[in-house]
C-alpha atoms as a PDB file:
ATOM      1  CA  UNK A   1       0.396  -3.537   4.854  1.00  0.00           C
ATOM      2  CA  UNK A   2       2.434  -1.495   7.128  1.00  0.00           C
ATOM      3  CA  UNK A   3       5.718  -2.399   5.382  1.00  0.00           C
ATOM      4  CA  UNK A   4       4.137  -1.854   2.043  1.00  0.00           C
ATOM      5  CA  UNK A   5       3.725   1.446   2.895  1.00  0.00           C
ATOM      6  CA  UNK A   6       6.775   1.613   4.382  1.00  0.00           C
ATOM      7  CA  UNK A   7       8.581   0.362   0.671  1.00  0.00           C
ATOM      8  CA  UNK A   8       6.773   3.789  -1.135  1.00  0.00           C
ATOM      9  CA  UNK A   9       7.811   6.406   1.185  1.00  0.00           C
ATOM     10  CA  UNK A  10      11.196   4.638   1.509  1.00  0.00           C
ATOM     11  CA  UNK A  11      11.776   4.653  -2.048  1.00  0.00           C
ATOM     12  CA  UNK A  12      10.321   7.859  -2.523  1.00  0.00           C
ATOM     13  CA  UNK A  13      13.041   8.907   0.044  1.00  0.00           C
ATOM     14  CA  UNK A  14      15.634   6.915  -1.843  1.00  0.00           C
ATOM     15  CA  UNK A  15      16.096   9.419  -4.767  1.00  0.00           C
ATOM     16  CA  UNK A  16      16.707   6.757  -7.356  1.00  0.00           C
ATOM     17  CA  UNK A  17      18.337   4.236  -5.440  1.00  0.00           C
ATOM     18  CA  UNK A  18      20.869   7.202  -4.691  1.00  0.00           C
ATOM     19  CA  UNK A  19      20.792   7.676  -0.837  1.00  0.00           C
ATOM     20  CA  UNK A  20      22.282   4.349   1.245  1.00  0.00           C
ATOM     21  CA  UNK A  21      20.098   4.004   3.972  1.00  0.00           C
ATOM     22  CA  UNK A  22      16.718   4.917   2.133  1.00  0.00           C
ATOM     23  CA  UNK A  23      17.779   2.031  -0.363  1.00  0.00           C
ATOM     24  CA  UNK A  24      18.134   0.186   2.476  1.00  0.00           C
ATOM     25  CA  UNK A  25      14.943   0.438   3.855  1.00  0.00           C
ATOM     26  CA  UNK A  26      13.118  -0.127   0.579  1.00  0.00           C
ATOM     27  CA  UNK A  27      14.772  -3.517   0.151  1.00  0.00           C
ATOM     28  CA  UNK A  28      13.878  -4.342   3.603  1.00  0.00           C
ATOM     29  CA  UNK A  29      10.752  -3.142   3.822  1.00  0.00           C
ATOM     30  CA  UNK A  30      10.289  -4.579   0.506  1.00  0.00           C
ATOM     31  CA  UNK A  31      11.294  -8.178   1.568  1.00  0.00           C
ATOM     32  CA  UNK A  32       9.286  -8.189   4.950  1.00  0.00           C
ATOM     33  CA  UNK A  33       6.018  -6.759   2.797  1.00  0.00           C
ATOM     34  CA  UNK A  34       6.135  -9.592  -0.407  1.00  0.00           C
ATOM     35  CA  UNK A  35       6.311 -12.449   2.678  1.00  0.00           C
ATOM     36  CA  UNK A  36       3.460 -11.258   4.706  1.00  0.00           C
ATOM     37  CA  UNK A  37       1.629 -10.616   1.183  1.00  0.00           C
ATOM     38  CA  UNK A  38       2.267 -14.414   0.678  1.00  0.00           C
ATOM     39  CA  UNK A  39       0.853 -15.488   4.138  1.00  0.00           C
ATOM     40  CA  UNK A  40      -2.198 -13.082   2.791  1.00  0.00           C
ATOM     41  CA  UNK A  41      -2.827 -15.083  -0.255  1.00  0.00           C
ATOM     42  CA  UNK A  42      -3.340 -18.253   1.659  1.00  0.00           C
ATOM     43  CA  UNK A  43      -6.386 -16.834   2.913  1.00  0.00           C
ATOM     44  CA  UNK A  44      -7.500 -15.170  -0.351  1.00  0.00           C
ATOM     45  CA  UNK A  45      -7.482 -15.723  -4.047  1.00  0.00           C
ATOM     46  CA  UNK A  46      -4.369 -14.194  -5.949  1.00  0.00           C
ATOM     47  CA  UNK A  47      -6.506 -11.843  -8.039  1.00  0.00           C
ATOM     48  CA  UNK A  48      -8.982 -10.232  -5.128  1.00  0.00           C
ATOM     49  CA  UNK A  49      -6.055 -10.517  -2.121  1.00  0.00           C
ATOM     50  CA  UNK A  50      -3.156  -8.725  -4.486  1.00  0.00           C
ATOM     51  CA  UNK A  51      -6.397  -6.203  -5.266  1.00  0.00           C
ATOM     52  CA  UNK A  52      -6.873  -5.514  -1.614  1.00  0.00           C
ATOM     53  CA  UNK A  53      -3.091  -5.509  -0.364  1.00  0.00           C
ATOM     54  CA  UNK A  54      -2.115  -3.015  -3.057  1.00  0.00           C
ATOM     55  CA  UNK A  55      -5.525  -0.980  -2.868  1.00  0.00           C
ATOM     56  CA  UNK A  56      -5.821  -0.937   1.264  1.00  0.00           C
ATOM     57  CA  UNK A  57      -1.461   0.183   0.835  1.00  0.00           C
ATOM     58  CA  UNK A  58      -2.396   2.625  -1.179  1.00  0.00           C
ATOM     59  CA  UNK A  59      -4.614   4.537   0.627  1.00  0.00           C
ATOM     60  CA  UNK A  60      -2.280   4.006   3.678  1.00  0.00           C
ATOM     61  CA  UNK A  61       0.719   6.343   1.712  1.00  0.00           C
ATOM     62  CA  UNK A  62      -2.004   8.738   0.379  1.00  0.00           C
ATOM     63  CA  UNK A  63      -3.687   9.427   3.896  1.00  0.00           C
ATOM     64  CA  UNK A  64       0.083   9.414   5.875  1.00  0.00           C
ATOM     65  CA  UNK A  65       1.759  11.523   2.647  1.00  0.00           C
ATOM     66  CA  UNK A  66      -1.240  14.097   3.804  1.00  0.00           C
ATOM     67  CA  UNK A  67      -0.608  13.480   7.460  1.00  0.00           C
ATOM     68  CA  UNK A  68       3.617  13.843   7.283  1.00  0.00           C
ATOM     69  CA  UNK A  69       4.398  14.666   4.283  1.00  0.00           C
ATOM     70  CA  UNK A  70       2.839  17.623   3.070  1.00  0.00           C
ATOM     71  CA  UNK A  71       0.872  16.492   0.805  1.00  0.00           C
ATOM     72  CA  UNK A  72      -2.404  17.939  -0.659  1.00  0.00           C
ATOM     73  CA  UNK A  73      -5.353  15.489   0.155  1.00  0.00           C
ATOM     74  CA  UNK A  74      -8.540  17.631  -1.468  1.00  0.00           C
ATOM     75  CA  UNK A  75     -12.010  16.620  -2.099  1.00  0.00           C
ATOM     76  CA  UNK A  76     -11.030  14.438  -5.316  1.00  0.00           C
ATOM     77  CA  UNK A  77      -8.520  12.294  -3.607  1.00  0.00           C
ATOM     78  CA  UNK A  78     -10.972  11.834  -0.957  1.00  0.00           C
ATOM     79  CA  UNK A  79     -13.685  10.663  -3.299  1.00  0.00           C
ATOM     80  CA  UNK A  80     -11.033   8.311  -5.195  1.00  0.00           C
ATOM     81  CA  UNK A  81     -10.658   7.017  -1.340  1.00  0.00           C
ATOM     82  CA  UNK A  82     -13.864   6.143  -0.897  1.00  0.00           C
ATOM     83  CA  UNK A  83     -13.900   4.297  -4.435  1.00  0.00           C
ATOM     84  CA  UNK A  84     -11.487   2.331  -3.534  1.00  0.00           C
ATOM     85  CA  UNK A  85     -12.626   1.345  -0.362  1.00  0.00           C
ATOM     86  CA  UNK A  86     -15.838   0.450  -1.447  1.00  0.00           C
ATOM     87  CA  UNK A  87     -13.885  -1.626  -4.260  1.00  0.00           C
ATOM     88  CA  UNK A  88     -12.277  -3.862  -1.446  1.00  0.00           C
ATOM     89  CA  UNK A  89     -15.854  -4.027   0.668  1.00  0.00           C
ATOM     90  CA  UNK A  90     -17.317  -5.399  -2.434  1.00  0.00           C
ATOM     91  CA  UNK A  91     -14.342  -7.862  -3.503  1.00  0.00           C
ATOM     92  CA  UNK A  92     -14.446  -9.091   0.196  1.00  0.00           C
ATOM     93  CA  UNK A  93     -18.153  -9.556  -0.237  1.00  0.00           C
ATOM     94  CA  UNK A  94     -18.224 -11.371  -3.139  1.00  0.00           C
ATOM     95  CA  UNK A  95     -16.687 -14.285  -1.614  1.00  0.00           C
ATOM     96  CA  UNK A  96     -13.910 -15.040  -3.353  1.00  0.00           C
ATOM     97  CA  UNK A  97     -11.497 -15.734  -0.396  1.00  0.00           C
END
């Protein structure tokens, strides 16, 4: 999940594909992230482990765009946090792995 994250704030960092190294780093990171999320769905099914991968990655670049970034993380995105980790709890729970 780390280089999932790492694919959004590189490509947010890209400007379009416009800055070398940034593009870079997205295609990297975005290489390294799609094989680990294929070791992941060995373990799970398709549906419920592409549901946690993207929804654990995205709280990942919400809570470090807050931490570096600058970004505004109010009470909202906080409750939309908690949604969504109780959304992977339960799909974890329901044993579909």
């Amino acid at each position: 999940m780390v280089f999932e994250i790492a694919v959004a704030i590189s490509a947010g960092n890209a400007k379009g594909f416009t800055r070398l190294w940034w593009t870079v780093a997205t295609l990297v990171s975005g290489a390294i992230a799609t094989f680990f999320l294929s070791l992941a769905l060995l373990t799970f099914d398709v549906g419920v482990g592409y549901a946690i991968w993207t929804s654990v990655s995205g709280v990942g670049i919400v809570i470090l765009g807050a931490l570096f970034f600058g970004q505004q993380l109010d009470w909202k995105k906080a409750v939309g946090i908690v949604c969504v980790i109780g959304g992977v709890v339960g799909l974890r729970l329901s044993g579909a792995a």
